[in-house]
PDB file of N, CA and C in Angstrom:
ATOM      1  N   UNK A   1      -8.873 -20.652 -59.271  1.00  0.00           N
ATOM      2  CA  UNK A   1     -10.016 -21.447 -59.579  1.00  0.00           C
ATOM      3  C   UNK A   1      -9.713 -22.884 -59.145  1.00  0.00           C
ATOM      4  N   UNK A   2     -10.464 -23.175 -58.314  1.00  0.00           N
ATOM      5  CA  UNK A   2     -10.664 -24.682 -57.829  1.00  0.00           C
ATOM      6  C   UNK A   2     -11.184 -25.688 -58.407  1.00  0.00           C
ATOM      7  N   UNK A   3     -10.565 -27.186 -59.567  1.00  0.00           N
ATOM      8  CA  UNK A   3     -11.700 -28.116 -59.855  1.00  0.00           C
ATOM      9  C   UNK A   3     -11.078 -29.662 -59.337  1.00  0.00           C
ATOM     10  N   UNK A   4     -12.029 -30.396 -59.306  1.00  0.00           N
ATOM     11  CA  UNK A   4     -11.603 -31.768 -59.067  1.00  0.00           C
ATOM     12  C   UNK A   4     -11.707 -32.845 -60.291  1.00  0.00           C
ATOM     13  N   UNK A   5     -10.159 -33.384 -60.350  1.00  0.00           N
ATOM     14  CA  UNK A   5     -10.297 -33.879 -61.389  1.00  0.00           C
ATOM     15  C   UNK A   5     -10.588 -36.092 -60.800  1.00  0.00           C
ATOM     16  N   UNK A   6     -11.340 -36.729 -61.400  1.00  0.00           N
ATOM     17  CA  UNK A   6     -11.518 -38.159 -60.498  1.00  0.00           C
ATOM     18  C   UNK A   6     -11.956 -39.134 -61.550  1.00  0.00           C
ATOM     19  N   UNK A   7     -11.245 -40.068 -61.529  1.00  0.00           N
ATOM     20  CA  UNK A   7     -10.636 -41.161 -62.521  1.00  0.00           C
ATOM     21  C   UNK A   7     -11.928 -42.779 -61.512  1.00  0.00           C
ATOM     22  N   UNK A   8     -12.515 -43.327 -62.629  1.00  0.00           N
ATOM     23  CA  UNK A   8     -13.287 -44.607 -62.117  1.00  0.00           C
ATOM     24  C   UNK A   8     -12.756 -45.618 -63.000  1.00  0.00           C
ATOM     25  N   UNK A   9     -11.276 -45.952 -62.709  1.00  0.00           N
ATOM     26  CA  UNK A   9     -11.165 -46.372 -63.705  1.00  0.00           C
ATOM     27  C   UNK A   9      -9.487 -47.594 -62.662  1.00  0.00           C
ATOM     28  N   UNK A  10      -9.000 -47.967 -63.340  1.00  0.00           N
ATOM     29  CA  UNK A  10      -8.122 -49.156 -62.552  1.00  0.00           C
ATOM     30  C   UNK A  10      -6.702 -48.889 -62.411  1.00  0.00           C
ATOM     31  N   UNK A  11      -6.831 -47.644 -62.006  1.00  0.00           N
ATOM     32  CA  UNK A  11      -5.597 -46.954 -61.506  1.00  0.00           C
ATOM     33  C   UNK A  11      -4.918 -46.844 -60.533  1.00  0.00           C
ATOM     34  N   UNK A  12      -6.063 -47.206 -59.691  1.00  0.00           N
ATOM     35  CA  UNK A  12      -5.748 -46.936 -57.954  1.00  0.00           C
ATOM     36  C   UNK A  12      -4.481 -45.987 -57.669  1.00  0.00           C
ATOM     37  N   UNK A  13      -3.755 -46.703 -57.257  1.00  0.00           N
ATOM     38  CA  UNK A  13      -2.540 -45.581 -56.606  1.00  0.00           C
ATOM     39  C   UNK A  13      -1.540 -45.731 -57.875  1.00  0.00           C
ATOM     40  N   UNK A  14      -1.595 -45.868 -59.134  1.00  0.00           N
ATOM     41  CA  UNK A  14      -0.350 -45.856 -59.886  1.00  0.00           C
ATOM     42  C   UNK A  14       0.195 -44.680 -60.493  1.00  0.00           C
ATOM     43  N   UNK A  15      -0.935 -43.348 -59.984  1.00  0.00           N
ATOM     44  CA  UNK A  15      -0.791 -42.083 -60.616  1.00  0.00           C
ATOM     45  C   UNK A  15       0.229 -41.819 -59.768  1.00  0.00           C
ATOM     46  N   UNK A  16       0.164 -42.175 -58.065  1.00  0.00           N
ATOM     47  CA  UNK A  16       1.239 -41.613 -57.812  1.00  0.00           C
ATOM     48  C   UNK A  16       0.812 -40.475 -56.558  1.00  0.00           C
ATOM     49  N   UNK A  17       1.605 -39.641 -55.781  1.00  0.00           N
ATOM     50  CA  UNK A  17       0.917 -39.142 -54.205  1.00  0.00           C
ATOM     51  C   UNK A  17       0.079 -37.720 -54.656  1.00  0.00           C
ATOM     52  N   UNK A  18       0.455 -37.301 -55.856  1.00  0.00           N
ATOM     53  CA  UNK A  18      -1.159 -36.141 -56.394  1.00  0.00           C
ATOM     54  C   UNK A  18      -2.045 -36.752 -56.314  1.00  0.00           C
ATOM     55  N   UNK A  19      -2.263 -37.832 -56.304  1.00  0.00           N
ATOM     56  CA  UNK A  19      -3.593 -38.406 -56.576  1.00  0.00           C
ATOM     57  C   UNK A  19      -4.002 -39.041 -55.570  1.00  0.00           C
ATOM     58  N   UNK A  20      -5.287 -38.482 -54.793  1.00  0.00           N
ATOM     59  CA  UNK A  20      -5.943 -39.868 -53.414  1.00  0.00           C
ATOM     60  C   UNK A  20      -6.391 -40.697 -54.263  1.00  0.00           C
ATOM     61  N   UNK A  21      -5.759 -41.775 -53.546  1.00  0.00           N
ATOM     62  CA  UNK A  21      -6.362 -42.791 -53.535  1.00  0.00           C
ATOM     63  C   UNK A  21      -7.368 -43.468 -52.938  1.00  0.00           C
ATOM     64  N   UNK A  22      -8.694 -43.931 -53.698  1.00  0.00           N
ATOM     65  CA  UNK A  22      -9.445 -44.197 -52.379  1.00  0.00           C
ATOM     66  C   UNK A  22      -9.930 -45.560 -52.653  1.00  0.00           C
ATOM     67  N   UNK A  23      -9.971 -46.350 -53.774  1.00  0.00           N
ATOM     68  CA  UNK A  23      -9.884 -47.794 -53.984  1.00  0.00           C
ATOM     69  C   UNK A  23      -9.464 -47.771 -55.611  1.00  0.00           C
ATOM     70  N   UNK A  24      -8.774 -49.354 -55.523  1.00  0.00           N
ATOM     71  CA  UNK A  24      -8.311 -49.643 -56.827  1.00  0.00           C
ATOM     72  C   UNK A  24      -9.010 -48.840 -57.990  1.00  0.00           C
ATOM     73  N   UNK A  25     -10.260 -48.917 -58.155  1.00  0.00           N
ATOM     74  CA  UNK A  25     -10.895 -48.218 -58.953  1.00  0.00           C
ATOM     75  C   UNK A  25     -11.324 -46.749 -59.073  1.00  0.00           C
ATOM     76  N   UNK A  26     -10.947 -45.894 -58.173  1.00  0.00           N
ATOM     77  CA  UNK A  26     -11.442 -44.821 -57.857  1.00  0.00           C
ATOM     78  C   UNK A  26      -9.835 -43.804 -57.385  1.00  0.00           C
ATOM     79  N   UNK A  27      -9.508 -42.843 -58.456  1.00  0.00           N
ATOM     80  CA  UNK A  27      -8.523 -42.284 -57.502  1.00  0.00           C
ATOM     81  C   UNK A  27      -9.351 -40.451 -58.163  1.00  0.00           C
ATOM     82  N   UNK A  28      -8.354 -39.703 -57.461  1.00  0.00           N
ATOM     83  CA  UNK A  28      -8.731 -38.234 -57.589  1.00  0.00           C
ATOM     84  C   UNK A  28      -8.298 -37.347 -57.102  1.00  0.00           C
ATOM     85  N   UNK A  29      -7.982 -36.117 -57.717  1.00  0.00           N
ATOM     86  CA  UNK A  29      -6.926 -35.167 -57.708  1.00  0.00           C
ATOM     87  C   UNK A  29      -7.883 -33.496 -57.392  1.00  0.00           C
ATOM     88  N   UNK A  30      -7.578 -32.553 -56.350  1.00  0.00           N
ATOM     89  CA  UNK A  30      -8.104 -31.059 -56.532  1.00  0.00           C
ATOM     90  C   UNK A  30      -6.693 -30.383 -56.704  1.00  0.00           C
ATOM     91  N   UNK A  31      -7.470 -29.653 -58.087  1.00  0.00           N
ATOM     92  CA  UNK A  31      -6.345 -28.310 -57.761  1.00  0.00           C
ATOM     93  C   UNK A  31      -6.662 -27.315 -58.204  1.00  0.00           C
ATOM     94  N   UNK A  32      -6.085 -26.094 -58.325  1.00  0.00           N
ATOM     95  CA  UNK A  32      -6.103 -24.720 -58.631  1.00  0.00           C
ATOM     96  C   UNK A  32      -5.661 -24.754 -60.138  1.00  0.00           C
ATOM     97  N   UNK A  33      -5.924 -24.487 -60.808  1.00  0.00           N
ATOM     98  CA  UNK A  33      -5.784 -24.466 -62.302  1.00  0.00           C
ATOM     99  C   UNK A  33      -6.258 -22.392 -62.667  1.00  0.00           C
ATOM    100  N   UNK A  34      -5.768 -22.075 -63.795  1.00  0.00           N
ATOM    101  CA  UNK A  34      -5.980 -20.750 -63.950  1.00  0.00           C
ATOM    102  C   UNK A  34      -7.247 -20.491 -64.734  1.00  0.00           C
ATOM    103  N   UNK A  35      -7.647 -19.548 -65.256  1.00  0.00           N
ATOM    104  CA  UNK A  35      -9.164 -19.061 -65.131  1.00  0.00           C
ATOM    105  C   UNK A  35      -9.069 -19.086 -66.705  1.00  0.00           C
ATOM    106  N   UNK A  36      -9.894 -19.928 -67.605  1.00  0.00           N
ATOM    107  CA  UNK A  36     -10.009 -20.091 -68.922  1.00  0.00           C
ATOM    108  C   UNK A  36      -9.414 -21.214 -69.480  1.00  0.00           C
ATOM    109  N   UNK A  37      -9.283 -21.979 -68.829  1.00  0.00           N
ATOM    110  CA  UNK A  37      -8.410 -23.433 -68.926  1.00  0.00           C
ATOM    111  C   UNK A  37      -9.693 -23.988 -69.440  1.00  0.00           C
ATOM    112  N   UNK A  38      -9.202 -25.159 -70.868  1.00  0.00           N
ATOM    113  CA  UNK A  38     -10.349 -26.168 -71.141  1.00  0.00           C
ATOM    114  C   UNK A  38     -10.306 -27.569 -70.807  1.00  0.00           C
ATOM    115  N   UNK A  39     -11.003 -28.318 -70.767  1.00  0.00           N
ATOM    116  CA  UNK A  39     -10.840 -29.810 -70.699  1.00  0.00           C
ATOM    117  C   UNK A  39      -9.634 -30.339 -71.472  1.00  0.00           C
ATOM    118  N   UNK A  40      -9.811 -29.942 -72.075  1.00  0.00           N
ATOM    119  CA  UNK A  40      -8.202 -30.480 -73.625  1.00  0.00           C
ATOM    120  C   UNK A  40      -6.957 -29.995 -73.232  1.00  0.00           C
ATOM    121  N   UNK A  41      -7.395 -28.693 -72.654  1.00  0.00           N
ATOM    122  CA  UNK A  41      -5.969 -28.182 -72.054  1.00  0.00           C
ATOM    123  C   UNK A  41      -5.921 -28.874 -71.060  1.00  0.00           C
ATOM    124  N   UNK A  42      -6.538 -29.082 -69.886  1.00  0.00           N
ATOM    125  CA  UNK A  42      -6.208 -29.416 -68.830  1.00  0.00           C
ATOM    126  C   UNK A  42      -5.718 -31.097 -69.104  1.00  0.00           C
ATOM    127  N   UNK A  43      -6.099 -32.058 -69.557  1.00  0.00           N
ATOM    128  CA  UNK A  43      -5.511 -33.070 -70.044  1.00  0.00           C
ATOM    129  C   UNK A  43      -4.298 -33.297 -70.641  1.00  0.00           C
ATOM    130  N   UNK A  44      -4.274 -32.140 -71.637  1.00  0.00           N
ATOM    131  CA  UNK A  44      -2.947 -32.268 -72.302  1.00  0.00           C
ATOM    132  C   UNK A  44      -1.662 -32.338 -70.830  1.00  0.00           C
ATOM    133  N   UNK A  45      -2.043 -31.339 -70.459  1.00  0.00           N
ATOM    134  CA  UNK A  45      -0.858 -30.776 -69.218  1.00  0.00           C
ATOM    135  C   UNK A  45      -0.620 -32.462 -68.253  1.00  0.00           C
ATOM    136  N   UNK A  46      -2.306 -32.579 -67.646  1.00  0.00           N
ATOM    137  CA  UNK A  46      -2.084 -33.764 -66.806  1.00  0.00           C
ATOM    138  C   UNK A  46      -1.212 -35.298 -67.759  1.00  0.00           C
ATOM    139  N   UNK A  47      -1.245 -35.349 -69.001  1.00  0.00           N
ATOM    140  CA  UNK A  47      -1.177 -36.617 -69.649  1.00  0.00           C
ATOM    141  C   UNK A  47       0.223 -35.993 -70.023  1.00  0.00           C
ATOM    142  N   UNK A  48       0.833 -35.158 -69.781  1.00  0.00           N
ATOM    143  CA  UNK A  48       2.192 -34.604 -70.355  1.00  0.00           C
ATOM    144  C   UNK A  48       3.450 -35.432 -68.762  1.00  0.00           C
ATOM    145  N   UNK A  49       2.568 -34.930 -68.250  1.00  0.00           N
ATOM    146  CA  UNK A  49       2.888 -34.618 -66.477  1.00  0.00           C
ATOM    147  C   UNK A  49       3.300 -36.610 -66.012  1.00  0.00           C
ATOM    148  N   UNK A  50       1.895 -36.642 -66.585  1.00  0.00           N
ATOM    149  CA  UNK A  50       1.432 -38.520 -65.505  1.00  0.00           C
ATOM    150  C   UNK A  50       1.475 -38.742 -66.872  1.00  0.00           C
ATOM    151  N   UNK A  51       2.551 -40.365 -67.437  1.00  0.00           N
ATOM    152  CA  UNK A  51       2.664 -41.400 -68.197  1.00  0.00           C
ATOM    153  C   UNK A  51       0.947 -42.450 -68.294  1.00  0.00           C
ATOM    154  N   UNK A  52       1.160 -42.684 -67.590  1.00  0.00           N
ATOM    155  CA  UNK A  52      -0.052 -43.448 -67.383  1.00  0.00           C
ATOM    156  C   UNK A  52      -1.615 -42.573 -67.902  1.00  0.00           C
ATOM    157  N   UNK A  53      -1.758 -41.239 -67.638  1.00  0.00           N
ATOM    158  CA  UNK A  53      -2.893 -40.494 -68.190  1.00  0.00           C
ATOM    159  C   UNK A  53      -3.030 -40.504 -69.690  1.00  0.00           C
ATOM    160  N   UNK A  54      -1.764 -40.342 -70.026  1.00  0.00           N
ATOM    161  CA  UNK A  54      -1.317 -40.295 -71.854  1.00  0.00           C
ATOM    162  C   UNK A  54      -1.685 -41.719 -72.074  1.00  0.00           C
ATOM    163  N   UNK A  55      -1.140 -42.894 -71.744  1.00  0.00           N
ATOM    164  CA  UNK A  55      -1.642 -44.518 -72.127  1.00  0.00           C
ATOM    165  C   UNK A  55      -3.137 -44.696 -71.956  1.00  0.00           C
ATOM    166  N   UNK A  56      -3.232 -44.330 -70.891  1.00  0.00           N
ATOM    167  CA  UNK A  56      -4.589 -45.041 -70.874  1.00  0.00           C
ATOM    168  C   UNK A  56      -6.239 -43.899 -71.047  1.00  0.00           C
ATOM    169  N   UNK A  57      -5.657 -42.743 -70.869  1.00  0.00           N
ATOM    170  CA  UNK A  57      -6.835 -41.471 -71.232  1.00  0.00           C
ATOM    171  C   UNK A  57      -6.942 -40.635 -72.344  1.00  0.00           C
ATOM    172  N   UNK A  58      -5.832 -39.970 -71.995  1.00  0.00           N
ATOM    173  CA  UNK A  58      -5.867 -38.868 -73.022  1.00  0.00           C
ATOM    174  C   UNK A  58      -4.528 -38.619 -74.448  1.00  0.00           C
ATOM    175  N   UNK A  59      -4.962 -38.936 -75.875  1.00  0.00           N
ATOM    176  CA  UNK A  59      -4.046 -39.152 -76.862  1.00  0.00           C
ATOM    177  C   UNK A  59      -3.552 -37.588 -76.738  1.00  0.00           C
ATOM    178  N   UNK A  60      -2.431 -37.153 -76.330  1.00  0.00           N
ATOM    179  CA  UNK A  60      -1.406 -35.557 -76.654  1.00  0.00           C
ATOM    180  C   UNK A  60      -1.286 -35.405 -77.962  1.00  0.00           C
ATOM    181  N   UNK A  61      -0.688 -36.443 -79.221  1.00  0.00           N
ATOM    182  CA  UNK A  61      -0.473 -36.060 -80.264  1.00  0.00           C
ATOM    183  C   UNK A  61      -2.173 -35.426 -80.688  1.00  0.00           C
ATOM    184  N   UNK A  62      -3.275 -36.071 -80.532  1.00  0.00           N
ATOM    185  CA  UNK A  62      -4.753 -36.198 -81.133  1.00  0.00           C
ATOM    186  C   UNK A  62      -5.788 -35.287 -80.299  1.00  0.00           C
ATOM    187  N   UNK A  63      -4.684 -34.624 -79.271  1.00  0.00           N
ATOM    188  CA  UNK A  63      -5.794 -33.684 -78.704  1.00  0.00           C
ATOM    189  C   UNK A  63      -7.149 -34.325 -78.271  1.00  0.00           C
ATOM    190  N   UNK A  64      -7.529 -35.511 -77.946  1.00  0.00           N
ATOM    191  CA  UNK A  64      -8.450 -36.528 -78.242  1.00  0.00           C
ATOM    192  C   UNK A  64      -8.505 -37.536 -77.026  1.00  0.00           C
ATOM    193  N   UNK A  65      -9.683 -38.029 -76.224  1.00  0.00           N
ATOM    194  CA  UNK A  65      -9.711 -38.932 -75.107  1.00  0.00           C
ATOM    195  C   UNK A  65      -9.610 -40.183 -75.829  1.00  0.00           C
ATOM    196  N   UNK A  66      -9.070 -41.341 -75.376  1.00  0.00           N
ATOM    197  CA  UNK A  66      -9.192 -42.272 -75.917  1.00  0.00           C
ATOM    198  C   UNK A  66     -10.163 -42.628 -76.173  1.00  0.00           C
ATOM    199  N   UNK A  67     -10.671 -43.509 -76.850  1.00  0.00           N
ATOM    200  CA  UNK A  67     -12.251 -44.079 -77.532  1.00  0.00           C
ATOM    201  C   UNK A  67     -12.692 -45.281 -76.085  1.00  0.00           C
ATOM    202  N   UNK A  68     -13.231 -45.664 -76.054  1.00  0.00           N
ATOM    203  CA  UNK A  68     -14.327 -46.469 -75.113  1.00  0.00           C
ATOM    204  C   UNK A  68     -14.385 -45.574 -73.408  1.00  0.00           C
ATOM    205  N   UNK A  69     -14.241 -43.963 -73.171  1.00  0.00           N
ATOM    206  CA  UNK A  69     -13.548 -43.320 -72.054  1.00  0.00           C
ATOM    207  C   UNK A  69     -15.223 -42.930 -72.164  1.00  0.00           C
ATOM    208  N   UNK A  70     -15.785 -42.355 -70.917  1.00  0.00           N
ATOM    209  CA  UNK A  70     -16.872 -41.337 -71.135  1.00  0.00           C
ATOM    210  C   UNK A  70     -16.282 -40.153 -70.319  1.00  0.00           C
ATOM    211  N   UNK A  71     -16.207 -39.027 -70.431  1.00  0.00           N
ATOM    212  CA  UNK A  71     -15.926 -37.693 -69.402  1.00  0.00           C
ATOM    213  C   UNK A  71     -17.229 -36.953 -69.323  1.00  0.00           C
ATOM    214  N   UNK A  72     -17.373 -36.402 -68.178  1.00  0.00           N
ATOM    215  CA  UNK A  72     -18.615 -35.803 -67.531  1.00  0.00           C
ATOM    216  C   UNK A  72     -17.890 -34.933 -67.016  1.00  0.00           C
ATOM    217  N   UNK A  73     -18.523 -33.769 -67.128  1.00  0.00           N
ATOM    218  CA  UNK A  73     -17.779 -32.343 -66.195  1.00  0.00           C
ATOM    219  C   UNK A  73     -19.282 -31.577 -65.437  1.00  0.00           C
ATOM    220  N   UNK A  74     -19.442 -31.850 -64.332  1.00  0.00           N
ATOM    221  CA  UNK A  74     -20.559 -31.322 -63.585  1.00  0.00           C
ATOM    222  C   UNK A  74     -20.009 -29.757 -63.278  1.00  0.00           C
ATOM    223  N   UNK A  75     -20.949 -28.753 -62.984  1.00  0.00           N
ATOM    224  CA  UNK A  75     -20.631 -27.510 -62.149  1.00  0.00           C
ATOM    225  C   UNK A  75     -21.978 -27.286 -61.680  1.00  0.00           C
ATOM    226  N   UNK A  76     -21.725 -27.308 -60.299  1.00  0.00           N
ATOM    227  CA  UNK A  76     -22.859 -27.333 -59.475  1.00  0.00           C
ATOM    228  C   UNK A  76     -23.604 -27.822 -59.624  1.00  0.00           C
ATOM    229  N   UNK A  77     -23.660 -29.411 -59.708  1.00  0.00           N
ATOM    230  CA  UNK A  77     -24.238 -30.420 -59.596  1.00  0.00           C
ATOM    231  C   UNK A  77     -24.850 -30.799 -60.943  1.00  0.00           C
ATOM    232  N   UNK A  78     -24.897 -30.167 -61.523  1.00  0.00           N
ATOM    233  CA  UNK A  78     -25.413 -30.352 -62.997  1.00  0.00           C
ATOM    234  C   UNK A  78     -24.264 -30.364 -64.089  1.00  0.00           C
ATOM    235  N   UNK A  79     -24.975 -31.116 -65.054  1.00  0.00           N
ATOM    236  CA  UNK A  79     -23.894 -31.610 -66.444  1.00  0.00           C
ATOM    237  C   UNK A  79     -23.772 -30.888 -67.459  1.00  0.00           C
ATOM    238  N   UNK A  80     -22.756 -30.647 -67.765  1.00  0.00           N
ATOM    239  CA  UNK A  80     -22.097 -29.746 -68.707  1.00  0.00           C
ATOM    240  C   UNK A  80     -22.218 -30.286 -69.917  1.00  0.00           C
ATOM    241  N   UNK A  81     -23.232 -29.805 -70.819  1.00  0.00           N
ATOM    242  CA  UNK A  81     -22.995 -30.291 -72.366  1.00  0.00           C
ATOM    243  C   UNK A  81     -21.941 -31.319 -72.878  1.00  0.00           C
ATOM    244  N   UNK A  82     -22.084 -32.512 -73.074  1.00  0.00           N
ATOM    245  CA  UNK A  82     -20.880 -33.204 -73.708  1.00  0.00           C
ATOM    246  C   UNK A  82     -20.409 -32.896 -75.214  1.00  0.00           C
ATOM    247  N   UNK A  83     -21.372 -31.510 -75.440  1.00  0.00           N
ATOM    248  CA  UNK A  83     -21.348 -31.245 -76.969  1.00  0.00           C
ATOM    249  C   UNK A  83     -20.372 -30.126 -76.811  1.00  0.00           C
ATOM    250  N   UNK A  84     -20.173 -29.697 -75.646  1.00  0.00           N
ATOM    251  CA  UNK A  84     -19.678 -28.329 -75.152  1.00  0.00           C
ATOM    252  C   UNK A  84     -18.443 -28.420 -74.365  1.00  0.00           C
ATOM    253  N   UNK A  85     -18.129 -29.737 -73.681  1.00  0.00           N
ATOM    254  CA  UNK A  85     -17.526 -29.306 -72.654  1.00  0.00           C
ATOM    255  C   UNK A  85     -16.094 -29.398 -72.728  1.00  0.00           C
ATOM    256  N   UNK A  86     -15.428 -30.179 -73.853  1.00  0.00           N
ATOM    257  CA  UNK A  86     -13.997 -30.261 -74.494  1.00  0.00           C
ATOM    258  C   UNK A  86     -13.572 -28.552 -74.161  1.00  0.00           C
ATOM    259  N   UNK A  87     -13.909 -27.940 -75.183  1.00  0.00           N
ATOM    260  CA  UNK A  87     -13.571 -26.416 -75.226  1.00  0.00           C
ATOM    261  C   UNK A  87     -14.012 -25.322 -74.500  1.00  0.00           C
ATOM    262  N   UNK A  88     -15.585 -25.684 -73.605  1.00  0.00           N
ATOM    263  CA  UNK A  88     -15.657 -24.648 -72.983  1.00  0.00           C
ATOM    264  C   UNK A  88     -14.631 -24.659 -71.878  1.00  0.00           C
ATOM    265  N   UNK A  89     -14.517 -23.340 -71.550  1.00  0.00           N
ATOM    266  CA  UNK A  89     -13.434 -23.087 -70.051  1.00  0.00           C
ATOM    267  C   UNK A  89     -14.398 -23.588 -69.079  1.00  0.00           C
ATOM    268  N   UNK A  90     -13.148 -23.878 -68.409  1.00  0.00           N
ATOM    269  CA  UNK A  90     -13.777 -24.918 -67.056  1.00  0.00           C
ATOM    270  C   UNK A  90     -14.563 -23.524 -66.132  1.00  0.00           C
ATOM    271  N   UNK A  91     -15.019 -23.783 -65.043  1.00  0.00           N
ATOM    272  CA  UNK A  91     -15.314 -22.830 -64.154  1.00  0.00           C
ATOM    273  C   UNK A  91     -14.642 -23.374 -62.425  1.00  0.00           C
ATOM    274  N   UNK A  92     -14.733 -22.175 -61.622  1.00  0.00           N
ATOM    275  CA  UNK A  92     -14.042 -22.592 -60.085  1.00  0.00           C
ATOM    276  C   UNK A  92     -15.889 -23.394 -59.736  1.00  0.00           C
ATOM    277  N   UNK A  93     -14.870 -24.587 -59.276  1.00  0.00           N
ATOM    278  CA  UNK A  93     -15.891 -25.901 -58.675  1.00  0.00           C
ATOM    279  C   UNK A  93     -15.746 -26.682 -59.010  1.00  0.00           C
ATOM    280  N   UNK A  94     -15.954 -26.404 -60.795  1.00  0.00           N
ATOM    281  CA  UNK A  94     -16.339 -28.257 -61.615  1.00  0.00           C
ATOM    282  C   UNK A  94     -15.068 -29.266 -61.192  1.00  0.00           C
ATOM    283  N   UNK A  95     -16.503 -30.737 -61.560  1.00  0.00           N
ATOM    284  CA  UNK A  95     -15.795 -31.706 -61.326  1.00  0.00           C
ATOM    285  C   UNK A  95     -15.794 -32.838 -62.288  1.00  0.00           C
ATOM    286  N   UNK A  96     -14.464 -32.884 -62.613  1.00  0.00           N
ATOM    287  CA  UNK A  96     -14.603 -33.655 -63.958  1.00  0.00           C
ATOM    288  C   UNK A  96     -14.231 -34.880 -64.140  1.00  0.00           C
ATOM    289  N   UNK A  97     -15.075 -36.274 -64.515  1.00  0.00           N
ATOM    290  CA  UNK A  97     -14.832 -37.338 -64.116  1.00  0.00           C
ATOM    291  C   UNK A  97     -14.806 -38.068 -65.381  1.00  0.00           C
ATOM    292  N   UNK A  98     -13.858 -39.509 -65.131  1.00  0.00           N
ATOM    293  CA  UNK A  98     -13.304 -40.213 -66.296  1.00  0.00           C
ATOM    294  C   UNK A  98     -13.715 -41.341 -65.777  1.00  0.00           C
ATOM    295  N   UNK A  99     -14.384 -41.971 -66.543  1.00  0.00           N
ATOM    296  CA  UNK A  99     -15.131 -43.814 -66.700  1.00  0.00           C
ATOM    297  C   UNK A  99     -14.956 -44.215 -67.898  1.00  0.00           C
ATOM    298  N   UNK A 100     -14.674 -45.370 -67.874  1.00  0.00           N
ATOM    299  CA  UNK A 100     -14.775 -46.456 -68.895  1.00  0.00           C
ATOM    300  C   UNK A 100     -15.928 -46.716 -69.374  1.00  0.00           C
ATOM    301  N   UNK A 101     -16.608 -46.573 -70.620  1.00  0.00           N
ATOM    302  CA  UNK A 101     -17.766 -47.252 -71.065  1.00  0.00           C
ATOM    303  C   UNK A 101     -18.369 -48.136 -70.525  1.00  0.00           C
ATOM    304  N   UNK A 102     -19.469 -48.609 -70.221  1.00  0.00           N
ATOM    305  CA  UNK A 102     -19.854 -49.987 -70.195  1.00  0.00           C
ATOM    306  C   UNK A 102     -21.115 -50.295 -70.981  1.00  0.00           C
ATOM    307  N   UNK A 103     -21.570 -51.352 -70.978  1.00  0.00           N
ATOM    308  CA  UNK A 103     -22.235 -51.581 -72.445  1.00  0.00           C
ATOM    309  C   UNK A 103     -23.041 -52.954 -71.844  1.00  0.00           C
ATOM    310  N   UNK A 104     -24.104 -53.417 -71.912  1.00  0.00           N
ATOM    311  CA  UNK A 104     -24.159 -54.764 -71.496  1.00  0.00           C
ATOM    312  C   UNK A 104     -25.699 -54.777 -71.205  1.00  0.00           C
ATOM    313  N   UNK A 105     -26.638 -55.483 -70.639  1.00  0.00           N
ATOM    314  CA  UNK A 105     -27.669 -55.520 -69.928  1.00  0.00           C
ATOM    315  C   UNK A 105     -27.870 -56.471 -68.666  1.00  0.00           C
TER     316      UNK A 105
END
């Protein structure tokens, strides 16, 4: 199963050569992951893996994204329940993206 995982956030290249880089703000990772994998799982692993995912994304002890983060997981172009998408299993395609809040007018 194929998903893409892509960070909008001020990382640029500090994840490191898994990760394209494509500007300071924008990096992103595809890979093969196994069939029933969830968002929580798949974080835990990446934030176990990359220092920097654990600081600045995803809490390991709290099972939990950090607070001001938004995650969106599209599959086939459309959005995956944010009520749903922690635990549902991912599917081959989705693409799951990490932004910072913003707030303002």
């Amino acid at each position: 199963m194929h998903i893409r995982v892509e960070f909008w956030m001020w990382l640029g290249d500090k994840l490191g050569p898994d990760f394209q880089f494509l500007s300071e703000m924008r990096s992103f990772r595809e890979m093969d992951v196994e069939e029933g994998l969830t968002v929580i799982h798949l974080f835990d692993r990446l934030a176990a893996s990359y220092p920097l995912i654990e600081e600045k994304i995803f809490n390991r002890d709290r099972k939990k994204f950090h607070p001001n983060l938004s995650v969106i997981v599209t599959q086939d172009g459309q959005v995956v329940s944010p009520f749903s998408m922690e635990e549902s299993p991912l599917q081959d395609g989705c693409k799951i993206t990490v932004l910072p809040l913003y707030v303002g007018g």
